[in-house]
C-alpha atoms as a PDB file:
ATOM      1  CA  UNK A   1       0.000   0.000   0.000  1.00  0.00           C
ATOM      2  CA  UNK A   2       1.305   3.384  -0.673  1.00  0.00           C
ATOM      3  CA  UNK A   3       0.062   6.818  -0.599  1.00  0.00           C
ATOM      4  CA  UNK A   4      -0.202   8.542  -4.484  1.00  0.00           C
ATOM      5  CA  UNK A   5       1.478  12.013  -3.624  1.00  0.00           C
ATOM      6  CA  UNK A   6      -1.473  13.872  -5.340  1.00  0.00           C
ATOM      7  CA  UNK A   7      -3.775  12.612  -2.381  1.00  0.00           C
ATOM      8  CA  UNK A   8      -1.143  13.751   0.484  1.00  0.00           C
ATOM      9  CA  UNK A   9      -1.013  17.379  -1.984  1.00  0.00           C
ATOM     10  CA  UNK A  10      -4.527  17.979  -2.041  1.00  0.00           C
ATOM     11  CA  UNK A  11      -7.191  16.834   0.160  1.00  0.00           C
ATOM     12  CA  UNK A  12      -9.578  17.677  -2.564  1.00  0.00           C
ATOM     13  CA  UNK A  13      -8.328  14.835  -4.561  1.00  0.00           C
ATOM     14  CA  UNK A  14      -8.090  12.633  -2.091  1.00  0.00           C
ATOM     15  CA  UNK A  15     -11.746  12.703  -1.212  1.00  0.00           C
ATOM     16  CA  UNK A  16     -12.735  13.322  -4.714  1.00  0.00           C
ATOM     17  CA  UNK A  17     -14.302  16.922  -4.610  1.00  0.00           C
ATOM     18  CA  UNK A  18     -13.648  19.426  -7.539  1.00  0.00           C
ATOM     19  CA  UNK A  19     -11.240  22.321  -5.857  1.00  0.00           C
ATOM     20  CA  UNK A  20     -13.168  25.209  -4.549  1.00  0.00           C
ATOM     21  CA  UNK A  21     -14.543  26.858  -1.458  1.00  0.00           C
ATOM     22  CA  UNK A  22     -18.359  25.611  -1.882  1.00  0.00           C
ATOM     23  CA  UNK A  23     -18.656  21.721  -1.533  1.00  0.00           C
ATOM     24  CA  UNK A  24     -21.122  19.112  -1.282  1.00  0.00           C
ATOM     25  CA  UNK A  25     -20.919  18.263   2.330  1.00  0.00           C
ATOM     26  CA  UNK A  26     -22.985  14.796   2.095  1.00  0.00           C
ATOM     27  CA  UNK A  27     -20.351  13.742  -0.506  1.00  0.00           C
ATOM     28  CA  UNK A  28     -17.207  14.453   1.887  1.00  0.00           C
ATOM     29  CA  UNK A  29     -19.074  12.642   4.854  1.00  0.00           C
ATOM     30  CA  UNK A  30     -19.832   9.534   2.189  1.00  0.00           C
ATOM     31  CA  UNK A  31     -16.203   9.427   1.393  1.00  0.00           C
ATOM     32  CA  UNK A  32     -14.598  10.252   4.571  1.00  0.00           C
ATOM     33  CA  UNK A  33     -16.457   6.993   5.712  1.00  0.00           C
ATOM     34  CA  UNK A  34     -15.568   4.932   2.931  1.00  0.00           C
ATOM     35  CA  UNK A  35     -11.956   5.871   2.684  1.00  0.00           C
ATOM     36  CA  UNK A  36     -11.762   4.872   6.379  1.00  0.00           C
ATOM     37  CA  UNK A  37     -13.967   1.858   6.138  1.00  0.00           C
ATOM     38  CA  UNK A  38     -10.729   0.416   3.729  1.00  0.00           C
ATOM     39  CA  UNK A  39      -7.904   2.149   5.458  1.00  0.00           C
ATOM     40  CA  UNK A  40      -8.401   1.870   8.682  1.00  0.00           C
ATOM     41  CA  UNK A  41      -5.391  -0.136  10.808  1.00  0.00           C
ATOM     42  CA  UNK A  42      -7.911  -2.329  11.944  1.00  0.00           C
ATOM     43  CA  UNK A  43      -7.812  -3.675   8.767  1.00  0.00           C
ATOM     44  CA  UNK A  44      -4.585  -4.760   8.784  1.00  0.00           C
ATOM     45  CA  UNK A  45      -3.919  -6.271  12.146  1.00  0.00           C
ATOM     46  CA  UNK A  46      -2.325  -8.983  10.328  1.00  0.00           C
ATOM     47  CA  UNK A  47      -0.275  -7.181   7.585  1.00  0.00           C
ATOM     48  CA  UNK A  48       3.077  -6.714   7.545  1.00  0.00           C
ATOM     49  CA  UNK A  49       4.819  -3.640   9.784  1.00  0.00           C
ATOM     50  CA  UNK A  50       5.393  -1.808   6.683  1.00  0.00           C
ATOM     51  CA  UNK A  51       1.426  -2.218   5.767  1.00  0.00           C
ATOM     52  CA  UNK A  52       0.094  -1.184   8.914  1.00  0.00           C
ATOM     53  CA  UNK A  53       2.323   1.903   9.264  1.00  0.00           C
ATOM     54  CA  UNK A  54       1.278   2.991   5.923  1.00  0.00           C
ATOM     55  CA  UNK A  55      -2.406   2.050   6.769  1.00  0.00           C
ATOM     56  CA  UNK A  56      -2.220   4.302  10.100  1.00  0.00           C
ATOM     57  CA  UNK A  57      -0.606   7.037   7.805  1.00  0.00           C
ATOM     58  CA  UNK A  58      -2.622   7.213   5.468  1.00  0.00           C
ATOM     59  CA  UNK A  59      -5.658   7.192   8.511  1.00  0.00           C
ATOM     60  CA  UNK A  60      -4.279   9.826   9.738  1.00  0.00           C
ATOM     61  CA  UNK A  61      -3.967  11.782   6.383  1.00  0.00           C
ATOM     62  CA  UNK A  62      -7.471  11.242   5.456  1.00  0.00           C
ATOM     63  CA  UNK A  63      -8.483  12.406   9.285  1.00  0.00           C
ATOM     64  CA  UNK A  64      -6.537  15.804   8.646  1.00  0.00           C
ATOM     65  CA  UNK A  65      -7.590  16.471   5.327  1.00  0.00           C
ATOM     66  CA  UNK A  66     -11.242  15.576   6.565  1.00  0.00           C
ATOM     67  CA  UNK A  67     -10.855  17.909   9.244  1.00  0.00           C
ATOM     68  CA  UNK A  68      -9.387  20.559   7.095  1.00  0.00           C
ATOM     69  CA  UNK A  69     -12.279  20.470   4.846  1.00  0.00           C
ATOM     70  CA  UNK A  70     -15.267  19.872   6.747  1.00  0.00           C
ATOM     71  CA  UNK A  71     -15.517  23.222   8.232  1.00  0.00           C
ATOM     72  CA  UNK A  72     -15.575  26.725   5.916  1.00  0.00           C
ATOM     73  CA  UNK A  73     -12.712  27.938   8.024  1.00  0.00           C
ATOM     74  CA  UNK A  74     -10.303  25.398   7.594  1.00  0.00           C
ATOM     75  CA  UNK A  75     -10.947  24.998   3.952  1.00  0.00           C
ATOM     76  CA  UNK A  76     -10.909  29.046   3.369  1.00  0.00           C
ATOM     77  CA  UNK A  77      -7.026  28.213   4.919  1.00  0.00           C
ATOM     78  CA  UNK A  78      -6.315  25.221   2.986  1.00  0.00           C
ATOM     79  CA  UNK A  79      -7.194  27.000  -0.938  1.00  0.00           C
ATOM     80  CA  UNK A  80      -4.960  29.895   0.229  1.00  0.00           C
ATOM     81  CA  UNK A  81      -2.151  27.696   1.222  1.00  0.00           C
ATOM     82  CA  UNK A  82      -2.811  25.733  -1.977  1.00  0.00           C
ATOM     83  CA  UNK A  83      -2.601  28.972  -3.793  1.00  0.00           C
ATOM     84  CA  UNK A  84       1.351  29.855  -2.311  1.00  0.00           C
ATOM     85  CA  UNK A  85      -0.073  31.558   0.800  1.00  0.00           C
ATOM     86  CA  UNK A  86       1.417  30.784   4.209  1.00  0.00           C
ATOM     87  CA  UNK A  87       0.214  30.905   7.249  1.00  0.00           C
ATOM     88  CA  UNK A  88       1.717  33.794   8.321  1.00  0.00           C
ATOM     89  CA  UNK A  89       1.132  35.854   5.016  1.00  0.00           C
ATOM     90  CA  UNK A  90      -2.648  34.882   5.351  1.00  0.00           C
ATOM     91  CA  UNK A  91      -1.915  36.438   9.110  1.00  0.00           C
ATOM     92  CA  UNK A  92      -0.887  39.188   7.986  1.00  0.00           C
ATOM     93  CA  UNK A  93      -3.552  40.823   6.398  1.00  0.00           C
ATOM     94  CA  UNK A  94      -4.657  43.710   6.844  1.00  0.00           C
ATOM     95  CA  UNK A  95      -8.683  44.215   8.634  1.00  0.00           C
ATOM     96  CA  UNK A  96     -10.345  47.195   8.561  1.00  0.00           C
ATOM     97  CA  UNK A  97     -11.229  49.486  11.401  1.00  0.00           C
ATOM     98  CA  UNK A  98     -15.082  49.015  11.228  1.00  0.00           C
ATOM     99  CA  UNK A  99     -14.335  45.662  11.578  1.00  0.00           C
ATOM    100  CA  UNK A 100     -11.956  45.255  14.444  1.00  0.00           C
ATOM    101  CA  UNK A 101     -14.346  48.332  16.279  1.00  0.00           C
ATOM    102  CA  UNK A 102     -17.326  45.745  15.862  1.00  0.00           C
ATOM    103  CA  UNK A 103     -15.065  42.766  16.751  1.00  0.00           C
ATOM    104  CA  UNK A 104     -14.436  45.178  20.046  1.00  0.00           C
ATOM    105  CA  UNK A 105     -18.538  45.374  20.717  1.00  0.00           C
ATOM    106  CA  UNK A 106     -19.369  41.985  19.907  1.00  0.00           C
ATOM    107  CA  UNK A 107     -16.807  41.065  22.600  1.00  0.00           C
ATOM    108  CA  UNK A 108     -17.520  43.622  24.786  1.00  0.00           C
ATOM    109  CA  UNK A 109     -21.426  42.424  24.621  1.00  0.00           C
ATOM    110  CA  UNK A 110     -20.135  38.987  25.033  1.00  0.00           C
ATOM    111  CA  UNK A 111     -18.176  39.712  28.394  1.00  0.00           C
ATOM    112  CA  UNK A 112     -20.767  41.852  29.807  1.00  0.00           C
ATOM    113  CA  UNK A 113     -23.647  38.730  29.635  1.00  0.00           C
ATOM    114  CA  UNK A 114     -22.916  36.997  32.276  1.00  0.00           C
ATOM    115  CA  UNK A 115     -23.565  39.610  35.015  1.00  0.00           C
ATOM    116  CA  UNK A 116     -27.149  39.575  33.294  1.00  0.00           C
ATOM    117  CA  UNK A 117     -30.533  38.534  35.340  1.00  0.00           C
ATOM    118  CA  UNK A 118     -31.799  36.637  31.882  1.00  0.00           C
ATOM    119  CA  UNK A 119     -28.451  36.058  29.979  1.00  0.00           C
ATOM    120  CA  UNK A 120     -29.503  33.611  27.673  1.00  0.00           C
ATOM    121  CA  UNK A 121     -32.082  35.483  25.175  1.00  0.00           C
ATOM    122  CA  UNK A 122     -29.167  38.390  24.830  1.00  0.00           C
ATOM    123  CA  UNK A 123     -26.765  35.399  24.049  1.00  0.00           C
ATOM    124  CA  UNK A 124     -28.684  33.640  22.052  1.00  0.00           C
ATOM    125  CA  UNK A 125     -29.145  37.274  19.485  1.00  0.00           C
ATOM    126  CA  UNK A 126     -25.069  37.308  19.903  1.00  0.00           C
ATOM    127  CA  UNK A 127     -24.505  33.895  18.431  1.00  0.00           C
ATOM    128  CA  UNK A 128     -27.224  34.484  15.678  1.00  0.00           C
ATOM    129  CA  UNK A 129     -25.408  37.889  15.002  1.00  0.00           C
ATOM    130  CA  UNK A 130     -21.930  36.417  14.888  1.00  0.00           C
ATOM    131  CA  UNK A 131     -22.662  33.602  12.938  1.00  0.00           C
ATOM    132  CA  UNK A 132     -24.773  35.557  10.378  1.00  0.00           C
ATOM    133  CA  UNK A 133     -21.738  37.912  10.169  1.00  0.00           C
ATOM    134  CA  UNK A 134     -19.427  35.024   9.676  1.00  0.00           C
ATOM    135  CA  UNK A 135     -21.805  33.278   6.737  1.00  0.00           C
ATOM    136  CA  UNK A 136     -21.484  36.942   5.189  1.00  0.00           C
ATOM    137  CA  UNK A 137     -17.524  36.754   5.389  1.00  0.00           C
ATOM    138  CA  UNK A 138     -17.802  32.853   3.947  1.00  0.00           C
ATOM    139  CA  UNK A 139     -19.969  34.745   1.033  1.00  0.00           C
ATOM    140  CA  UNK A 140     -17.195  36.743   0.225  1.00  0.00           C
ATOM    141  CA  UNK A 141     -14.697  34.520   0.588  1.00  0.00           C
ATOM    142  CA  UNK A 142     -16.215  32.287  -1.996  1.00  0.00           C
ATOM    143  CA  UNK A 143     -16.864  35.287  -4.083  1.00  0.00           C
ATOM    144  CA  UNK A 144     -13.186  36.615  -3.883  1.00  0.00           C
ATOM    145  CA  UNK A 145     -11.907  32.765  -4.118  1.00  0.00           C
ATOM    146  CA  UNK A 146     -13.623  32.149  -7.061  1.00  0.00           C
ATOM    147  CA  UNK A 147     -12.840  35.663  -9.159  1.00  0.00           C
ATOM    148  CA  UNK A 148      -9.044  34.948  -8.401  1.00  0.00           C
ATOM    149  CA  UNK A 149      -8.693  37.970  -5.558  1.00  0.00           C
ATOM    150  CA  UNK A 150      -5.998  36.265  -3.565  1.00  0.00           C
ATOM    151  CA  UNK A 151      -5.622  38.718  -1.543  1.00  0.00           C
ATOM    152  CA  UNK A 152      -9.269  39.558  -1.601  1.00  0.00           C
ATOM    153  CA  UNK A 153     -10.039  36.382  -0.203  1.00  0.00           C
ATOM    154  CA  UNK A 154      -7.219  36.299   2.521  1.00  0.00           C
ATOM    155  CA  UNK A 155      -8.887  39.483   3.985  1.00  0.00           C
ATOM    156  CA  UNK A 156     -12.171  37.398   4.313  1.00  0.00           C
ATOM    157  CA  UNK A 157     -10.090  34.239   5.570  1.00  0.00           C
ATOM    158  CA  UNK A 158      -8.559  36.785   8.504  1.00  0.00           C
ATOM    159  CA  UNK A 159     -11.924  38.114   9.201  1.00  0.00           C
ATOM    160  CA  UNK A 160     -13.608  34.234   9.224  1.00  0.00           C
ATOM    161  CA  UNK A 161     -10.857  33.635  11.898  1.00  0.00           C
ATOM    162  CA  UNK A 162     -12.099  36.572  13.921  1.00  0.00           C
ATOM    163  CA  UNK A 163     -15.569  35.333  13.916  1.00  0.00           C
ATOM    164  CA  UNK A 164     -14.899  31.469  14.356  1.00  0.00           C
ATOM    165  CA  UNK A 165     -12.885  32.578  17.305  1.00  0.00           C
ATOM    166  CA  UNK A 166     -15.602  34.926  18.897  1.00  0.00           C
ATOM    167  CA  UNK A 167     -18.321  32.523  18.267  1.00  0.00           C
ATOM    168  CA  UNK A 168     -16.044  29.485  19.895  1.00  0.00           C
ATOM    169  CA  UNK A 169     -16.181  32.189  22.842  1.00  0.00           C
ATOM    170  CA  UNK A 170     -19.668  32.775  22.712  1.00  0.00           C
ATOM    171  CA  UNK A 171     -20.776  29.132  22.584  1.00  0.00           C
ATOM    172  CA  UNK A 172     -18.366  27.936  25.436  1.00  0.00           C
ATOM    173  CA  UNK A 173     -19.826  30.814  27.273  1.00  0.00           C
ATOM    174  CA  UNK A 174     -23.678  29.285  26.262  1.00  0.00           C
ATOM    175  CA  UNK A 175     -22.179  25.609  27.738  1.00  0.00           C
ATOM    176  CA  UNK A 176     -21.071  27.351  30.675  1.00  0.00           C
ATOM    177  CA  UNK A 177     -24.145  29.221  31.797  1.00  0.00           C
ATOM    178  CA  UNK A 178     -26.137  25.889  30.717  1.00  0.00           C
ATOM    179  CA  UNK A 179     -23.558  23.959  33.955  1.00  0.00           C
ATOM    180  CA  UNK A 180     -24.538  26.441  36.328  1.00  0.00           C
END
């Protein structure tokens, strides 16, 4: 068993998908499962070392790159890097200051909620406003993605992070009130 290089180069070869920010989500599911249905070590318990090192590489390959593409985030990432963009570089774009001012009141909203009487309605509208802001930012990712605005698209990848990262807050903050 070996691993073709274009599957360990791009993920969306390996699972099949044409390359590009929108995908069908029911067909990476269906062949995340297959892929590990045949290549998982399980499978070969009884193979030789080399076999069942290969087998839990190539696992773990199809893990990452499922990971990678299953969420709009980590896929806006992974086209960037596929199109010569580094981490940092993607890092290092520049945000506007309307944005980072209502990054600053989202948060600001968000840290103030729990010293509510009835936090969870205000919450609740936070969550639905940050993830309607971040399906906007996914929107223009796609859009920039797919007219060949590298940099365009970077912008919205930096601003996705923003989001992901506030809503990540907001919902740990949701499981937190729901333990008390």
């Amino acid at each position: 068993m070996t691993i073709p290089s274009d599957f360990r180069d791009n993920y969306f070869k390996l699972f099949g998908l044409p390359l590009g920010f929108e995908l069908d989500g029911a067909q990476l599911g269906a062949r995340y499962r297959q892929l590990q249905g045949e290549l998982h070590p399980d499978r070969y318990a009884s193979a030789p070392d080399q076999e069942k090192r290969l087998a839990v590489q190539y696992s773990a390959l199809v893990n990452e790159a499922y990971q990678t593409l299953r969420r709009p985030l980590g896929r806006a990432c992974y086209l960037l890097e596929l199109d010569g963009l580094t981490q940092e570089e993607i890092a290092a774009q520049q945000v506007d200051g309307s944005f980072l001012i209502m990054q600053m009141e989202l948060r600001e909203k968000l840290e103030s909620i729990p010293g509510l009487v009835d936090p969870d309605e205000v919450l609740q509208h936070l969550v639905d406003e940050i993830r309607t802001d971040l399906e906007a930012e996914e929107s223009a990712f796609a859009a920039a993605y797919a007219a060949g605005d590298t940099q365009a698209a970077a912008g919205a990848c930096v601003r996705m992070q923003y989001l992901d990262k506030l809503l990540g807050e907001a919902e740990q903050l949701e499981n937190d009130l729901m333990d008390e």
